[in-house]
PDB file of N, CA and C in Angstrom:
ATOM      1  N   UNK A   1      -6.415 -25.701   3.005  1.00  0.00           N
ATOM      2  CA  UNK A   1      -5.356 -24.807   3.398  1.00  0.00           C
ATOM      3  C   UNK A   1      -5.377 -23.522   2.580  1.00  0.00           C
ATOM      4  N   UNK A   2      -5.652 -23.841   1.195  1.00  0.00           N
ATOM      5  CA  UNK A   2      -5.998 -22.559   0.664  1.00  0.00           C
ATOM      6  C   UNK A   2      -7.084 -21.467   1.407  1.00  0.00           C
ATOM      7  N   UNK A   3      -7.973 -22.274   1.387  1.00  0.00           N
ATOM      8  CA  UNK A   3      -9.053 -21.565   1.950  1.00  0.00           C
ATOM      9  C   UNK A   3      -8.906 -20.524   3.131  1.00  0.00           C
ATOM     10  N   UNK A   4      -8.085 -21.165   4.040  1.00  0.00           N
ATOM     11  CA  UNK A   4      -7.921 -21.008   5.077  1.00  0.00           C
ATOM     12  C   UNK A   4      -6.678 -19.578   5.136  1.00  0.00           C
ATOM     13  N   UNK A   5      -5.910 -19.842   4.190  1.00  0.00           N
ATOM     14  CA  UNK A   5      -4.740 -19.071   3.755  1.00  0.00           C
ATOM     15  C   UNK A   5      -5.658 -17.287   3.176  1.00  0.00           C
ATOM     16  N   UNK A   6      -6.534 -18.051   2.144  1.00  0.00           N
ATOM     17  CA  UNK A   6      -7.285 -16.889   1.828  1.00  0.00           C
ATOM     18  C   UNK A   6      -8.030 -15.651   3.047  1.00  0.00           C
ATOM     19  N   UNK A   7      -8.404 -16.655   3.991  1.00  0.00           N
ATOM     20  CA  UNK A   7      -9.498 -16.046   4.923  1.00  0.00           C
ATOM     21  C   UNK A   7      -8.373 -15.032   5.823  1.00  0.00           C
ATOM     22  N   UNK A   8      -7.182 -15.523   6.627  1.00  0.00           N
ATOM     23  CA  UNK A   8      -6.115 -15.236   7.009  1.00  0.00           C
ATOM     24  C   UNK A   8      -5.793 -13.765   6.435  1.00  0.00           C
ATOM     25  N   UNK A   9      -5.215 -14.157   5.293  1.00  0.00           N
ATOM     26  CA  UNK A   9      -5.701 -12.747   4.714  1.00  0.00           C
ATOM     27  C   UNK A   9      -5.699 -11.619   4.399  1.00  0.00           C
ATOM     28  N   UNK A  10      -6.735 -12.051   3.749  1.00  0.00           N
ATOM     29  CA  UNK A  10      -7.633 -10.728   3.950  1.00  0.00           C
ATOM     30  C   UNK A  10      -8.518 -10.298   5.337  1.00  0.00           C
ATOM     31  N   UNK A  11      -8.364 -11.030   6.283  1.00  0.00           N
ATOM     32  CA  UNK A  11      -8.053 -10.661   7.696  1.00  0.00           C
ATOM     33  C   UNK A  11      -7.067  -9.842   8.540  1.00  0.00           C
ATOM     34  N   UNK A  12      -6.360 -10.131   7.763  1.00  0.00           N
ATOM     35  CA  UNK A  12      -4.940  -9.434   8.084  1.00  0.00           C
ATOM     36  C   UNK A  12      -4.639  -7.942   7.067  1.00  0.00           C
ATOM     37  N   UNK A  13      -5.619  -7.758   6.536  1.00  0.00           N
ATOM     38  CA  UNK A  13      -5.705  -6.283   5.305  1.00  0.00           C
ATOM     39  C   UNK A  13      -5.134  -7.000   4.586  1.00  0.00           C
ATOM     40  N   UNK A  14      -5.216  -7.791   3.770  1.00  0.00           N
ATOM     41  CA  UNK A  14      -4.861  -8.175   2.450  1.00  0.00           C
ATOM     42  C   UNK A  14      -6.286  -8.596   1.214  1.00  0.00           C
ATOM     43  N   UNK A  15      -7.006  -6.843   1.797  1.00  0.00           N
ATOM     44  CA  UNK A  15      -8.304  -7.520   1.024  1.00  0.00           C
ATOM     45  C   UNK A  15      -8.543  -7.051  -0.447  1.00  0.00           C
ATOM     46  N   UNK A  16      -7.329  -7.006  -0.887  1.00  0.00           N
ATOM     47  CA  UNK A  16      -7.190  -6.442  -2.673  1.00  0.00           C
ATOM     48  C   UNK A  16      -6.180  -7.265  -3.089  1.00  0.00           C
ATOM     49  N   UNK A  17      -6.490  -7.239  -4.188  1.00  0.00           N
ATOM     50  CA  UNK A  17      -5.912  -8.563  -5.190  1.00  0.00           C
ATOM     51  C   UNK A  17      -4.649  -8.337  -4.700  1.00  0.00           C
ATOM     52  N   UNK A  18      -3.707  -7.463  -5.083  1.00  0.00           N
ATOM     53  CA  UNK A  18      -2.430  -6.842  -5.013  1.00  0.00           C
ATOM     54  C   UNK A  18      -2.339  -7.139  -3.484  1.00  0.00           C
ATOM     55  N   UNK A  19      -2.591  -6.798  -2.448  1.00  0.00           N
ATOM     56  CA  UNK A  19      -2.183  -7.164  -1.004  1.00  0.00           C
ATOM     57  C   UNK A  19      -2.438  -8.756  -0.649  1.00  0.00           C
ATOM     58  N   UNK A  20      -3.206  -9.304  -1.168  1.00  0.00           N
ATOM     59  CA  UNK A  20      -3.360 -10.358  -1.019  1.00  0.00           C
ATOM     60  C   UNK A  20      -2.462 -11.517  -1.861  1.00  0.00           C
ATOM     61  N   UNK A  21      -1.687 -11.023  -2.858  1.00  0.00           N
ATOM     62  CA  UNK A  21      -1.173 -11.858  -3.648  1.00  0.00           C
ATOM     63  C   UNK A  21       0.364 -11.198  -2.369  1.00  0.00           C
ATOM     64  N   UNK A  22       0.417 -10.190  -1.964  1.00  0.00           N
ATOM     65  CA  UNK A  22       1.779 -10.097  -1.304  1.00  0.00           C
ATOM     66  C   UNK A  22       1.509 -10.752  -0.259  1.00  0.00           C
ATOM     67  N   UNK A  23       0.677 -11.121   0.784  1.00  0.00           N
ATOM     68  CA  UNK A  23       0.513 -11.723   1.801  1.00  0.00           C
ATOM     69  C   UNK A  23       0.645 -12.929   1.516  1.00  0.00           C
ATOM     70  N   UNK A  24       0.114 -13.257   0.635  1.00  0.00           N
ATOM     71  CA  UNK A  24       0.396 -14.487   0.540  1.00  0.00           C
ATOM     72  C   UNK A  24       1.889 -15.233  -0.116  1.00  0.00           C
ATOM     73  N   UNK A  25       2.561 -14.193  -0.656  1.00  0.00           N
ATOM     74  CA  UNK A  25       3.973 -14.480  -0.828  1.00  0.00           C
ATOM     75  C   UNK A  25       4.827 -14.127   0.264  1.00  0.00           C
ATOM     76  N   UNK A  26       4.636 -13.879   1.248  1.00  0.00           N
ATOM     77  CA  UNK A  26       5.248 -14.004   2.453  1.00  0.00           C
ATOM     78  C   UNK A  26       4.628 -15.035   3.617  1.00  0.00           C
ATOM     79  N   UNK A  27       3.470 -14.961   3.283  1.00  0.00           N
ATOM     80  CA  UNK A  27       3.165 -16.221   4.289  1.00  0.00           C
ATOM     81  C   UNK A  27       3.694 -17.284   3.626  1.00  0.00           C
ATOM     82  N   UNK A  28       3.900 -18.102   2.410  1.00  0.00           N
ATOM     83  CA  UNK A  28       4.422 -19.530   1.665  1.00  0.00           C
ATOM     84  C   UNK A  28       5.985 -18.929   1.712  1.00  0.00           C
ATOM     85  N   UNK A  29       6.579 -17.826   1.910  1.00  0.00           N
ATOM     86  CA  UNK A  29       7.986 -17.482   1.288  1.00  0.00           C
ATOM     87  C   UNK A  29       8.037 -18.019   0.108  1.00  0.00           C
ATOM     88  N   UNK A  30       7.442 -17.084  -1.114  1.00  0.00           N
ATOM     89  CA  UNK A  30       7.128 -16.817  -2.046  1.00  0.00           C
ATOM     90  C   UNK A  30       8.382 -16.135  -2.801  1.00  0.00           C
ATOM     91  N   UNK A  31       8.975 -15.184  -2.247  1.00  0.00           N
ATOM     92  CA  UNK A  31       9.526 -13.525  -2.299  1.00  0.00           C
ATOM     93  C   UNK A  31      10.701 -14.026  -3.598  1.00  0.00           C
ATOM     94  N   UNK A  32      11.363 -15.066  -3.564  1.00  0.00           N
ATOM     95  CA  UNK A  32      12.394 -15.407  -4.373  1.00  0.00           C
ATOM     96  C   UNK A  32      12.298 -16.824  -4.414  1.00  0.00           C
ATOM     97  N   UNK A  33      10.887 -17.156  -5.108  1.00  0.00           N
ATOM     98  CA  UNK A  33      10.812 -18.090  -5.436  1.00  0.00           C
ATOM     99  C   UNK A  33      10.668 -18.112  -6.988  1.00  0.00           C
ATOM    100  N   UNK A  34      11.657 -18.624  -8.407  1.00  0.00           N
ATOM    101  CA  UNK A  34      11.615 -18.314  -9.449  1.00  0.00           C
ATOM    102  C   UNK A  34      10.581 -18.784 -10.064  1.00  0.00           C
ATOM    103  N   UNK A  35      10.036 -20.407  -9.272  1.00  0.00           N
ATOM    104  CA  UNK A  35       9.374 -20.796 -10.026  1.00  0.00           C
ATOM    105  C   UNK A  35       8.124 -20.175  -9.650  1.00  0.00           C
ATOM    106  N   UNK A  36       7.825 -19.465  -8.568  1.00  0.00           N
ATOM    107  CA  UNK A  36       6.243 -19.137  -8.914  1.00  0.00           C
ATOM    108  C   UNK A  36       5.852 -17.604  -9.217  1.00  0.00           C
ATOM    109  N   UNK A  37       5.592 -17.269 -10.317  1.00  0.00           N
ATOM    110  CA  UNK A  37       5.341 -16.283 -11.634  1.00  0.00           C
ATOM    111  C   UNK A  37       4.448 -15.227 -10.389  1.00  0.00           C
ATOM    112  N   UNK A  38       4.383 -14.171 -10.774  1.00  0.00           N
ATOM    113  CA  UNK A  38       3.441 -13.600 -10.107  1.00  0.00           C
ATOM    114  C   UNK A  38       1.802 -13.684 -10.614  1.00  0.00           C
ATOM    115  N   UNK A  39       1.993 -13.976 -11.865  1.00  0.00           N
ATOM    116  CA  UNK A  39       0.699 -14.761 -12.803  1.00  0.00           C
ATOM    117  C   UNK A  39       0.692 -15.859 -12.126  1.00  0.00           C
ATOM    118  N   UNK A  40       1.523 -16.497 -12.045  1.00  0.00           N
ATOM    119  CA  UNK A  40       0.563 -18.044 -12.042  1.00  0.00           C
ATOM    120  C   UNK A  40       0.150 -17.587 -10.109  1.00  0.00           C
ATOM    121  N   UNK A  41       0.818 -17.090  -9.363  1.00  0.00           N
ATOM    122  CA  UNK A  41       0.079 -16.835  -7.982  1.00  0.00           C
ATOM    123  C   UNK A  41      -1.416 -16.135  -8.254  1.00  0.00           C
ATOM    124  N   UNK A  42      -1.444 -15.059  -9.098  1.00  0.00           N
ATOM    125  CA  UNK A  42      -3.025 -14.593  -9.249  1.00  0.00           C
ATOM    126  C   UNK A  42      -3.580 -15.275 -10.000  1.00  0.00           C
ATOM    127  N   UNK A  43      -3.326 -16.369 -10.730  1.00  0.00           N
ATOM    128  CA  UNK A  43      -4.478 -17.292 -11.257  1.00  0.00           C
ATOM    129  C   UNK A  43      -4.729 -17.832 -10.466  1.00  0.00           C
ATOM    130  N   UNK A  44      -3.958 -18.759  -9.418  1.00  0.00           N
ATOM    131  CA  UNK A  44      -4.626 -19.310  -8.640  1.00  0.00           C
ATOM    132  C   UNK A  44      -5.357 -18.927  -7.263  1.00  0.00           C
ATOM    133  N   UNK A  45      -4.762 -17.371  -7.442  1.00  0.00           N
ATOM    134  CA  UNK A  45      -5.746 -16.665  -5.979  1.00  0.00           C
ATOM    135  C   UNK A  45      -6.989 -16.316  -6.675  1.00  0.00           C
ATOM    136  N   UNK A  46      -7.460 -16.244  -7.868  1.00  0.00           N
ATOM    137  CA  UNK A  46      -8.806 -15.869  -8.382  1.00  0.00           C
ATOM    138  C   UNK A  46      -9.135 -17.054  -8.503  1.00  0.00           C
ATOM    139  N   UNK A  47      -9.069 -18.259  -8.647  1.00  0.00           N
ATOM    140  CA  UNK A  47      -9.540 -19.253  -8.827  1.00  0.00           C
ATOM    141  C   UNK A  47     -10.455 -19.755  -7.505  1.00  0.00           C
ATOM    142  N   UNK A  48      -9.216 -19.899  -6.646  1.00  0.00           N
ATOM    143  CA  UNK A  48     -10.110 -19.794  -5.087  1.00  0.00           C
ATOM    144  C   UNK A  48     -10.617 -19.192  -4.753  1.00  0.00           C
ATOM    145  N   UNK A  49     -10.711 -17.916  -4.914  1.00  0.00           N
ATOM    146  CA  UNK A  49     -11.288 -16.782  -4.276  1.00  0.00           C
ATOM    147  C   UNK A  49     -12.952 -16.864  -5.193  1.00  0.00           C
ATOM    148  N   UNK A  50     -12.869 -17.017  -6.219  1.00  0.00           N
ATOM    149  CA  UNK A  50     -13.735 -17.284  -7.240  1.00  0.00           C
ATOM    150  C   UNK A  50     -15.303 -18.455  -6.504  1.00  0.00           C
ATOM    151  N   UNK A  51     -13.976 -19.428  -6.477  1.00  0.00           N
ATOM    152  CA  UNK A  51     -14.547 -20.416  -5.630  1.00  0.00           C
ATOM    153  C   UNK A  51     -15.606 -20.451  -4.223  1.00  0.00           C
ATOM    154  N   UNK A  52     -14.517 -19.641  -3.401  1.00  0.00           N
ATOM    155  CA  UNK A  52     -14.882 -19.381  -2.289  1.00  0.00           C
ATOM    156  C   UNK A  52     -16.088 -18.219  -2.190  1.00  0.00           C
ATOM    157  N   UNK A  53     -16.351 -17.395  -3.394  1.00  0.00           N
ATOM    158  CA  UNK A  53     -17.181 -16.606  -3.292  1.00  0.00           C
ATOM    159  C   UNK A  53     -18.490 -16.994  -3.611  1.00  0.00           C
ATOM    160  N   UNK A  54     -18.420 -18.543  -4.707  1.00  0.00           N
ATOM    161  CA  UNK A  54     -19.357 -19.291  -4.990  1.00  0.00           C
ATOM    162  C   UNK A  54     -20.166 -20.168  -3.565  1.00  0.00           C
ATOM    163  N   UNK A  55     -19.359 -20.600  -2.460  1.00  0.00           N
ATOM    164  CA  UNK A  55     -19.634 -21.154  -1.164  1.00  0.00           C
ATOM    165  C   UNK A  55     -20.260 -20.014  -0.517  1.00  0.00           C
ATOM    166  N   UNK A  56     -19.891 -18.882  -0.772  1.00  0.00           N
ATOM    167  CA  UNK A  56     -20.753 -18.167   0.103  1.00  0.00           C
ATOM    168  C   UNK A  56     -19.108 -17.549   1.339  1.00  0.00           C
ATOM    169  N   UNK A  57     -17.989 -17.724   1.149  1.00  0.00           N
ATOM    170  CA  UNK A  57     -16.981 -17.425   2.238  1.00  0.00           C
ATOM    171  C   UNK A  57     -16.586 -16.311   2.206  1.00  0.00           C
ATOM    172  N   UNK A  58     -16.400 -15.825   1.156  1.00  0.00           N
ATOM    173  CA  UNK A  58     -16.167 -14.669   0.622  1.00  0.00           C
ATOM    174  C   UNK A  58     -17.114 -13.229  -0.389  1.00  0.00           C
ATOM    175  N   UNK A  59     -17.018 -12.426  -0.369  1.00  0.00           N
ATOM    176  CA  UNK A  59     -17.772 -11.423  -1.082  1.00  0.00           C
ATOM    177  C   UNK A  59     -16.987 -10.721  -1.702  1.00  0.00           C
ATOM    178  N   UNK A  60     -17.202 -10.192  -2.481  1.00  0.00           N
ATOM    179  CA  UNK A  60     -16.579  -9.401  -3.571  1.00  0.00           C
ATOM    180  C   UNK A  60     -17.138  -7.880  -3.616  1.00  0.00           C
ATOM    181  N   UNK A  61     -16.116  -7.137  -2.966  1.00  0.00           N
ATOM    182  CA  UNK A  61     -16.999  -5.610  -3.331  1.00  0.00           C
ATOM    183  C   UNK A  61     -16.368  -4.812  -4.662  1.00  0.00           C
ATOM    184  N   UNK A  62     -16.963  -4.215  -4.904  1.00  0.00           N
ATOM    185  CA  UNK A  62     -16.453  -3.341  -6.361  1.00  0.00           C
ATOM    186  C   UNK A  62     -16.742  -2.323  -6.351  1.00  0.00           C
ATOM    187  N   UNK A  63     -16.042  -1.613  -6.919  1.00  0.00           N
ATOM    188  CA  UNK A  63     -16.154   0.466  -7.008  1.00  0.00           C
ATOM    189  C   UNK A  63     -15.522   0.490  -8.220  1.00  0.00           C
ATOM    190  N   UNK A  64     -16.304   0.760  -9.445  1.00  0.00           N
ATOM    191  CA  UNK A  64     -15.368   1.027 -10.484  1.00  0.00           C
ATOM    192  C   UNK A  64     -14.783  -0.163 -10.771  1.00  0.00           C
ATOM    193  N   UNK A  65     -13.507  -0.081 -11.354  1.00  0.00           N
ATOM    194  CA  UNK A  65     -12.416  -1.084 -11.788  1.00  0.00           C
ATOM    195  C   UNK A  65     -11.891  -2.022 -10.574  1.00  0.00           C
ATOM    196  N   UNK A  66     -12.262  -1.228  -9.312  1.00  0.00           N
ATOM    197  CA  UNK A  66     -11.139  -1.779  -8.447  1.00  0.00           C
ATOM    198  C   UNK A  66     -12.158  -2.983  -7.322  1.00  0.00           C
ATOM    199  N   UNK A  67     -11.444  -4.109  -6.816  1.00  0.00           N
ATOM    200  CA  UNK A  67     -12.198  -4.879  -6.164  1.00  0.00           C
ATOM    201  C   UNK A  67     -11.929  -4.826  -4.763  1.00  0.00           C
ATOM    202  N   UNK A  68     -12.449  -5.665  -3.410  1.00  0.00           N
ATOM    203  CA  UNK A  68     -11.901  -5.521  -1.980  1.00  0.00           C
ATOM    204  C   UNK A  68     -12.801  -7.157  -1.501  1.00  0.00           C
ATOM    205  N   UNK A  69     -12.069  -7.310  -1.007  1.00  0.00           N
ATOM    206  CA  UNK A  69     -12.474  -8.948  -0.771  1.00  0.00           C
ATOM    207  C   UNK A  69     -12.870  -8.901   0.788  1.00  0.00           C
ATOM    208  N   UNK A  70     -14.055  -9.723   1.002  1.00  0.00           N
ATOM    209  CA  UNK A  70     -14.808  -9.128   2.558  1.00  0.00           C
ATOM    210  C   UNK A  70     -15.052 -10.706   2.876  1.00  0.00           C
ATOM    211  N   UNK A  71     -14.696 -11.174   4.368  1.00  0.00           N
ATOM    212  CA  UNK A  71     -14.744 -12.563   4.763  1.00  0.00           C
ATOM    213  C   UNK A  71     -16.381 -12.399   5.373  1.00  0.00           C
ATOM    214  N   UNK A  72     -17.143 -13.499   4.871  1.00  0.00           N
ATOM    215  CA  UNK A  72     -18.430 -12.953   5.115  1.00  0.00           C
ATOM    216  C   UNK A  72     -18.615 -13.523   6.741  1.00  0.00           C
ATOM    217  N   UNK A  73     -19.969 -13.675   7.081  1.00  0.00           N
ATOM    218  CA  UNK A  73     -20.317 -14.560   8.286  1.00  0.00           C
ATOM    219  C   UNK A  73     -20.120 -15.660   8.340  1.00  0.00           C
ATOM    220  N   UNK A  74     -20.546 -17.043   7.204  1.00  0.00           N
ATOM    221  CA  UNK A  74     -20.115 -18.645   6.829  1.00  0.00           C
ATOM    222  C   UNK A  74     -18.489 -18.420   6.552  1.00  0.00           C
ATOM    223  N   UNK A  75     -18.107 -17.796   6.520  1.00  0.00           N
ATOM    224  CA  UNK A  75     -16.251 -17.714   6.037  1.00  0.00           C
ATOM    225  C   UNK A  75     -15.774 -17.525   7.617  1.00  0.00           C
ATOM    226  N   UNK A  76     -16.309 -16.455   8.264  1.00  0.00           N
ATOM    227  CA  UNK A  76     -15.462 -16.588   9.652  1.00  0.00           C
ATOM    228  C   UNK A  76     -15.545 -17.945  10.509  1.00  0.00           C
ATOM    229  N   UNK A  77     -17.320 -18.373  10.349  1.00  0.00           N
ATOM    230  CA  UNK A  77     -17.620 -19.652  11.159  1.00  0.00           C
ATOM    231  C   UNK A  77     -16.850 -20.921  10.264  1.00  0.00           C
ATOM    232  N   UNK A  78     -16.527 -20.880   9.135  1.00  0.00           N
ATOM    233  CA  UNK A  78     -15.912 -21.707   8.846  1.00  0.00           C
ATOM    234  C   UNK A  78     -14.255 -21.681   8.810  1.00  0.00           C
ATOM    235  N   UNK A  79     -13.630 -20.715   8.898  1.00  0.00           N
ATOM    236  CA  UNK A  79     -12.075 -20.411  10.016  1.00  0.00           C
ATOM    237  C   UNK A  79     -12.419 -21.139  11.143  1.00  0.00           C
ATOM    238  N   UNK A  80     -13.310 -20.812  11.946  1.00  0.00           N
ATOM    239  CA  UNK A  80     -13.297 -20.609  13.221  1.00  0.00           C
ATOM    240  C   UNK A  80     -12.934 -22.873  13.858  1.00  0.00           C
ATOM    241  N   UNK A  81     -13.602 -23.069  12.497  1.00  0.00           N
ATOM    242  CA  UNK A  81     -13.518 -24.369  12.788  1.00  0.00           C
ATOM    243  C   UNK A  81     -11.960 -25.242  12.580  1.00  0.00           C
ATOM    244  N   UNK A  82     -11.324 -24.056  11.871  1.00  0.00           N
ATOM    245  CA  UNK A  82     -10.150 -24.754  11.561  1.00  0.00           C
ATOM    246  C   UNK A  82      -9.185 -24.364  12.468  1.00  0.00           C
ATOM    247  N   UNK A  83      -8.152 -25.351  13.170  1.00  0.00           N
ATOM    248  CA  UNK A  83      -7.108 -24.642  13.966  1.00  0.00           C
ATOM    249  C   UNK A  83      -6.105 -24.006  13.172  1.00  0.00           C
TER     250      UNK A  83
END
């Protein structure tokens, strides 16, 4: 579900850390949730994302300081399998 949450997405333009940590606090309704830190949400979106870039689902582009997260070809075919 993570995975899947990730691919979603940054499908949806949430392909920078910062858009993606907000997408994803509105997709879980996140927004006023005390217990989850905005740290502990980006540890665990780099963790997966980390992950997922190790599988091959994800890519990592970089310019400088700043990153953009790209759902590769094995990342869409592997959405594609999930309803």
């Amino acid at each position: 579900s993570a995975y899947v949450s990730l691919i979603d997405g940054i499908e949806a333009g949430g392909d920078t850390p910062d858009k993606l940590d907000s997408y994803l606090r509105e997709r879980f309704q996140l927004e006023n949730d005390a217990a989850m830190k905005p740290s502990f949400l980006a540890t665990q979106r780099t963790g997966a994302v980390s992950r997922m870039v190790e599988l091959g689902l994800l890519a990592r582009e970089k310019s400088g300081l700043h990153v953009t997260y790209v759902v590769t070809h094995p990342g869409k075919c592997f959405r594609s399998q999930i309803p």
